[in-house]
Protein backbone atom coordinates (compact mmCIF):
# COMPACT_ATOMS: atom_id res chain seq x y z
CA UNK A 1 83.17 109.71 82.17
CA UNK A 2 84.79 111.68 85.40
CA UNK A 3 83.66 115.19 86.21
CA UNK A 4 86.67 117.69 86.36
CA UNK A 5 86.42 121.03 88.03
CA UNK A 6 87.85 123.64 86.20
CA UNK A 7 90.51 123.99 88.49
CA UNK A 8 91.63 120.33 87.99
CA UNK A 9 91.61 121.27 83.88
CA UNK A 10 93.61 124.40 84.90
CA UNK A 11 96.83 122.22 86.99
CA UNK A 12 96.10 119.29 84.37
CA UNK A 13 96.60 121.55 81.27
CA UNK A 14 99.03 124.33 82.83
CA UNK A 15 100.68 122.04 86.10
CA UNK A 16 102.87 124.46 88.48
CA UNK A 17 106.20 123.87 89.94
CA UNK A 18 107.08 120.93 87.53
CA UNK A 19 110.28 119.47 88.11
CA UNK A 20 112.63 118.74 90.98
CA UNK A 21 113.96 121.51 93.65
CA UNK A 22 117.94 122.10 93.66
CA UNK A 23 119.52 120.97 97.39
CA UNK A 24 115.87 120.34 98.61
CA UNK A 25 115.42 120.63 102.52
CA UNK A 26 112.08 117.92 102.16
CA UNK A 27 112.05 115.33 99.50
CA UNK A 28 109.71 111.84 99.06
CA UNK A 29 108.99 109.61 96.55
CA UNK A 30 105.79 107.50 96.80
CA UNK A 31 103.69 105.06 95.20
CA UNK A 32 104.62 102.93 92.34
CA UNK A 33 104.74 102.62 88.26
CA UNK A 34 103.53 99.59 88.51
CA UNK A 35 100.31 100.43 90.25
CA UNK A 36 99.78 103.44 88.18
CA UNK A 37 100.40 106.26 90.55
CA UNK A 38 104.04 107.23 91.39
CA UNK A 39 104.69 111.12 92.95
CA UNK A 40 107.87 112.84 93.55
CA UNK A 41 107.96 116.24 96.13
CA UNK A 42 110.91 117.92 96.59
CA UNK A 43 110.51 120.88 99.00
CA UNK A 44 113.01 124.21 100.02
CA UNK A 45 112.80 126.17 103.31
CA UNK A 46 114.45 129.97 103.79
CA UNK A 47 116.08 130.82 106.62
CA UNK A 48 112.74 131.70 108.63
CA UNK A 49 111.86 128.08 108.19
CA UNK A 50 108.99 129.06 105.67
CA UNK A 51 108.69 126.64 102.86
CA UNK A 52 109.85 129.01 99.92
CA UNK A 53 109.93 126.95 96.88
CA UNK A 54 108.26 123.22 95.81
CA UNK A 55 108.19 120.87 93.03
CA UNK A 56 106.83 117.72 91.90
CA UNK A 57 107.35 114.89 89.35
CA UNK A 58 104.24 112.61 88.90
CA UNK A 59 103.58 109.27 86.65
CA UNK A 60 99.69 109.49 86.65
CA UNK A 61 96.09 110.31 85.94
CA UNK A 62 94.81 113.67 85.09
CA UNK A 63 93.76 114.13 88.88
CA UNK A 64 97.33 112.62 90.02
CA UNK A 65 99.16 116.25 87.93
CA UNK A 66 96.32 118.16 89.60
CA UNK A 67 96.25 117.33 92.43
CA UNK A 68 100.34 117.27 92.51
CA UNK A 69 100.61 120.83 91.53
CA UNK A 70 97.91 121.94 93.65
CA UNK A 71 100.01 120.83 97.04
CA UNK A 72 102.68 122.81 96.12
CA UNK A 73 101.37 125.64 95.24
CA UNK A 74 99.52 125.25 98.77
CA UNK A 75 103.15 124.54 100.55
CA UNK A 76 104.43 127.94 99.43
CA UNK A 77 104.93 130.61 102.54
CA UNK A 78 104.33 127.89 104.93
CA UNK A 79 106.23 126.70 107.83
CA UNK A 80 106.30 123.08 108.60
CA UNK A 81 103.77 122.60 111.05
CA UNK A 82 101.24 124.99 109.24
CA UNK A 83 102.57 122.24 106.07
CA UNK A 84 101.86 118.96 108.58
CA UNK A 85 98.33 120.05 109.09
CA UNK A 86 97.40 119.43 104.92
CA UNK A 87 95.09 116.62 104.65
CA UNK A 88 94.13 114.81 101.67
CA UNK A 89 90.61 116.75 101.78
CA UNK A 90 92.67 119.93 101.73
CA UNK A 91 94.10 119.24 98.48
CA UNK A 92 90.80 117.89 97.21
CA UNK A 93 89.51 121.04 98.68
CA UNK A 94 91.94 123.19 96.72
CA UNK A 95 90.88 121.58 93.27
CA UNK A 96 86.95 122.10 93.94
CA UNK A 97 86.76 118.69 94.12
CA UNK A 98 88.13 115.11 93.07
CA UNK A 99 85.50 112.73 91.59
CA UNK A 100 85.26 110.31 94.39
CA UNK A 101 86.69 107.54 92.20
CA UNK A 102 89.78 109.66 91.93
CA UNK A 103 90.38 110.58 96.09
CA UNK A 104 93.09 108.03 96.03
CA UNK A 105 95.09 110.84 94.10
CA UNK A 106 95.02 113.54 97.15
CA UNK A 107 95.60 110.59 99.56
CA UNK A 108 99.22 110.13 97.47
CA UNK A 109 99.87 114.13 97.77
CA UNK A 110 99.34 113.91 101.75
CA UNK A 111 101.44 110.46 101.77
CA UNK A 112 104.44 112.34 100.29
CA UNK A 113 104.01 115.23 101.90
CA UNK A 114 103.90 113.29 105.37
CA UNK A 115 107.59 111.62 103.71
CA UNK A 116 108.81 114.85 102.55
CA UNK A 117 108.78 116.54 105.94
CA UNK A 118 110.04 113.09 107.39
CA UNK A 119 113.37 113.92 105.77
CA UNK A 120 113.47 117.76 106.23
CA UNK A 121 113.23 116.36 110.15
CA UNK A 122 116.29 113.63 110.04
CA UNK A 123 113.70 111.61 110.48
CA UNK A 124 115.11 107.61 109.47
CA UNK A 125 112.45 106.83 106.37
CA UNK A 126 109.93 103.97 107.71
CA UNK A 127 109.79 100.85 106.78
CA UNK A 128 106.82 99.84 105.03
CA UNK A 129 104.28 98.76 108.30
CA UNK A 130 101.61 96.74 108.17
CA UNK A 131 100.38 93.50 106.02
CA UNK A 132 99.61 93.29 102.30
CA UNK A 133 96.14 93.30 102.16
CA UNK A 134 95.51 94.29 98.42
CA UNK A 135 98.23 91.82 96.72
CA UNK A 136 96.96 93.58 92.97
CA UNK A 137 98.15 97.52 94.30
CA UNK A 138 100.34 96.95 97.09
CA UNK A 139 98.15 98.08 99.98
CA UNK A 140 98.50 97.17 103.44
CA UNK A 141 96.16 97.44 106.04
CA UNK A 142 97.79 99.84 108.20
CA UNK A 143 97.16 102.06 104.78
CA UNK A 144 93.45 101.24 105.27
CA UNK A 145 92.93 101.75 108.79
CA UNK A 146 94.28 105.32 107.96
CA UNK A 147 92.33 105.99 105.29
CA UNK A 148 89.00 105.04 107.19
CA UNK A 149 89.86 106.88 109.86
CA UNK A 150 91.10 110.50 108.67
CA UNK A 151 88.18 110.51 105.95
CA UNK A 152 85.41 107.91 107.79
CA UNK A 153 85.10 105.32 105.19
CA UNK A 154 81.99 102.83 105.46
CA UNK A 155 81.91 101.02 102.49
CA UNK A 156 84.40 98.88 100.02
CA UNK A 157 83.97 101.01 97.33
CA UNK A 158 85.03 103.79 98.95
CA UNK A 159 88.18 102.43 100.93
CA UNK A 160 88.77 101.28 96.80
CA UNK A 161 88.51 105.16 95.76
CA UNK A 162 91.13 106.49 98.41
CA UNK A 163 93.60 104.00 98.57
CA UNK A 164 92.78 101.71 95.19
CA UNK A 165 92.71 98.79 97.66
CA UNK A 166 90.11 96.20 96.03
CA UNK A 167 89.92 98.13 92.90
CA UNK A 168 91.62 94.58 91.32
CA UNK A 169 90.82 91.06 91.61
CA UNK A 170 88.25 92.01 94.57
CA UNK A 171 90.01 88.81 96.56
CA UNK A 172 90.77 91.33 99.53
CA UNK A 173 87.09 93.00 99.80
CA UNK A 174 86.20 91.02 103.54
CA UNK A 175 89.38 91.89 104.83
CA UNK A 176 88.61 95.75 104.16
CA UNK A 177 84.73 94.97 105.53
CA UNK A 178 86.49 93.83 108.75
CA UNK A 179 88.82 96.61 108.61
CA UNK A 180 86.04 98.79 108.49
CA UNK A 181 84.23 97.43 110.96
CA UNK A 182 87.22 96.89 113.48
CA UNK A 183 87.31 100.62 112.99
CA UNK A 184 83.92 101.70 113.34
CA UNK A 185 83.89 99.91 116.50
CA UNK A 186 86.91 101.80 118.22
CA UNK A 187 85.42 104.91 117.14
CA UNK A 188 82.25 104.41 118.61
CA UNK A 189 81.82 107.06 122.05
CA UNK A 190 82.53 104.49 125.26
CA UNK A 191 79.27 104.76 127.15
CA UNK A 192 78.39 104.37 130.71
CA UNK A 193 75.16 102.12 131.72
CA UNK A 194 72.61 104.34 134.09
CA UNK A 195 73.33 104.07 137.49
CA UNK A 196 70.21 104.02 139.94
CA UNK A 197 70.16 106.49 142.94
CA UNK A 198 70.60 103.21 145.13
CA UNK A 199 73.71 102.21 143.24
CA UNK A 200 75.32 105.68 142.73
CA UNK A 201 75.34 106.02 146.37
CA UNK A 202 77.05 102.48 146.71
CA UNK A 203 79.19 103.28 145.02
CA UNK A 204 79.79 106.77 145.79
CA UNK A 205 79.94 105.29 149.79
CA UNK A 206 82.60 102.70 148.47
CA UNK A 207 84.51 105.61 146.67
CA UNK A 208 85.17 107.59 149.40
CA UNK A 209 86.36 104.75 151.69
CA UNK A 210 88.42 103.14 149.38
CA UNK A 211 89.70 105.87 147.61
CA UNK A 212 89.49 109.35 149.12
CA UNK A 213 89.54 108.71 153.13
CA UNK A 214 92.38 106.74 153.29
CA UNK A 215 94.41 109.86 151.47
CA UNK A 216 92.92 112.44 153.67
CA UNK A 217 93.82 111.16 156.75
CA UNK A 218 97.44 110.74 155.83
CA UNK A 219 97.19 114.68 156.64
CA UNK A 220 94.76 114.56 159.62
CA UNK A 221 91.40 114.61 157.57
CA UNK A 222 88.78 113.13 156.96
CA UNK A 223 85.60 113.54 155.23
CA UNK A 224 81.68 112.27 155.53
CA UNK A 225 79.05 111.79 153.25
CA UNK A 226 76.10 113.12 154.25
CA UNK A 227 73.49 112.98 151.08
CA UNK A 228 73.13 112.30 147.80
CA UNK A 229 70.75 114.58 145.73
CA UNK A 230 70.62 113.83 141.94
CA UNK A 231 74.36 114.51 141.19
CA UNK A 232 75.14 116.50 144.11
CA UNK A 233 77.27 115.14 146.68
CA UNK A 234 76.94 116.76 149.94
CA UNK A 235 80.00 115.50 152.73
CA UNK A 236 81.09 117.35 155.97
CA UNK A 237 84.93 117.18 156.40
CA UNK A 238 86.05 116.46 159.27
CA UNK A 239 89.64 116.73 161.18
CA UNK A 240 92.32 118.86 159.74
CA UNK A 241 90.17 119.04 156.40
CA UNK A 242 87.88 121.13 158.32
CA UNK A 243 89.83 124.18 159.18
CA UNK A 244 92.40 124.19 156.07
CA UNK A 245 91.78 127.11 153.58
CA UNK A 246 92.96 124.65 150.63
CA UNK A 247 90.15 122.05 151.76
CA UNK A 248 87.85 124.08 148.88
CA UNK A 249 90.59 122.74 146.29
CA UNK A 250 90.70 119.42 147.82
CA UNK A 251 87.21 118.47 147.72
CA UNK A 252 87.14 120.24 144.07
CA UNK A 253 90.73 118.54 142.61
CA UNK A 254 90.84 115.18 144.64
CA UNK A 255 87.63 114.15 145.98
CA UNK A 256 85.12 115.21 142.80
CA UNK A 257 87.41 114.27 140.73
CA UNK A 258 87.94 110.74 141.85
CA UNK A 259 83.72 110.48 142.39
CA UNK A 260 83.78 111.30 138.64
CA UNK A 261 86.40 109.12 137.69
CA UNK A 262 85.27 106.25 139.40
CA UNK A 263 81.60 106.98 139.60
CA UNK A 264 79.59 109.24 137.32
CA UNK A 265 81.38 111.92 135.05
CA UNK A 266 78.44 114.68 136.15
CA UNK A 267 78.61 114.51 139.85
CA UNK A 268 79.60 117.83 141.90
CA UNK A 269 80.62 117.70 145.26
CA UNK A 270 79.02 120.28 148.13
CA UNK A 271 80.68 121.23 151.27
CA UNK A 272 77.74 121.34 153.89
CA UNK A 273 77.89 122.38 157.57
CA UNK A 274 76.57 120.09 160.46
């Protein structure tokens, strides 16, 4: 048996804003009888653009009402971008919590809140994207990829809680482990391999040819490296580069930059008189 807050009980036993808003700005429908879960927001803005009034029809669980009637309660006195940043943990938020078996119910209040604000936009509904992963509730995996993403899924079970996908015949359970994985592996920081002091140089040296010279002396510049200490760079420039008052900028907006682009992200670049 599921744990209910008593703020779930409370929307559950006493849902707000029941019913359908008269000439809505914002209206959605998502999900589906069939799979059990099926929402309907309807939305109003005044004439300050401030969401005044919301309202909701819902085929669903107890957690599905709740979780329904705590969005719009939540959309009241906002504007629409203050309204685009709800996520599905807000509304979870908002109830004290969702058992985790029930998450998929706050994912359905974001998905027609997303829809809802579609339409107040003019915005031409999408067509369903992405491929049927979970044949049993309809799921595709652009659905999943989302899912993992926004709430950094790792396991079956819970891509099953948040989206329902696999919570049927269990046929689509490696396609969600690779869409997990896939995932996991884009999010994953891009690191850079040390360099040794002998190879920074190189390619600091190769840098500054290839990249920076060539541009400076299209002005009558140039510039020299003269050491390389840790991740200071120390160059001389030379020719115009010399005497211009900008040349601070340039070494600090062109040349650094492009040794930390191409090179290491931590270097810093040293003017140094010869």
């Amino acid at each position: 048996m599921w744990e209910y807050t008593d703020k779930v009980k409370e929307h559950f036993l006493n849902p707000k804003n029941v019913g359908e808003v008269e000439d809505a700005s914002g209206v959605a429908e998502v999900g589906s009888m069939a799979c059990g879960d099926a929402l309907k927001l309807t939305f109003k803005t005044d004439e300050d653009g401030k969401i005044s009034d919301a309202k909701f029809k819902t085929f669903g669980c107890a957690s599905a009402i709740a979780s329904a009637s705590s969005l719009t309660e939540m959309l009241k006195g906002k504007t629409i971008d203050e309204a685009e940043k709800i996520t599905n943990q807000d509304i979870a938020d908002s109830l004290g919590g969702l058992p985790k078996e029930k998450m998929h119910c706050s994912v359905l209040g974001r998905q027609a809140l997303e829809q809802a604000i579609a339409h107040y936009k003019g915005e031409p509904k999408k067509e369903e994207e992405g491929e049927i992963v979970c044949e049993c509730f309809g799921v595709t995996d652009r659905e999943i990829e989302k899912a993992v993403r926004e709430n950094n899924l790792t396991t079956v079970e819970e891509v099953t809680n948040y989206t329902k996908a696999g919570g049927g015949c269990e046929n689509c359970h490696d396609t969600i482990r690779e869409i997990i994985s896939r995932v996991g592996d884009e999010e994953k920081p891009v690191t850079r391999p040390k360099l040794s002091n002998i190879q920074k140089i190189k390619m600091i040296e190769e840098t500054i040819e290839k990249e920076v010279r060539p541009s400076l002396k299209q002005d009558g510049g140039d510039i020299e490296l003269v050491d390389v200490i840790g991740n200071r760079v120390l160059v001389v420039m030379r020719g115009s580069c010399a005497v211009c008052k900008a040349s601070q900028q340039t070494l600090e907006n062109f040349v650094e930059a492009k040794l930390r682009e191409m090179v290491w992200p931590e270097l810093v670049v040293e003017e140094v008189t010869q």
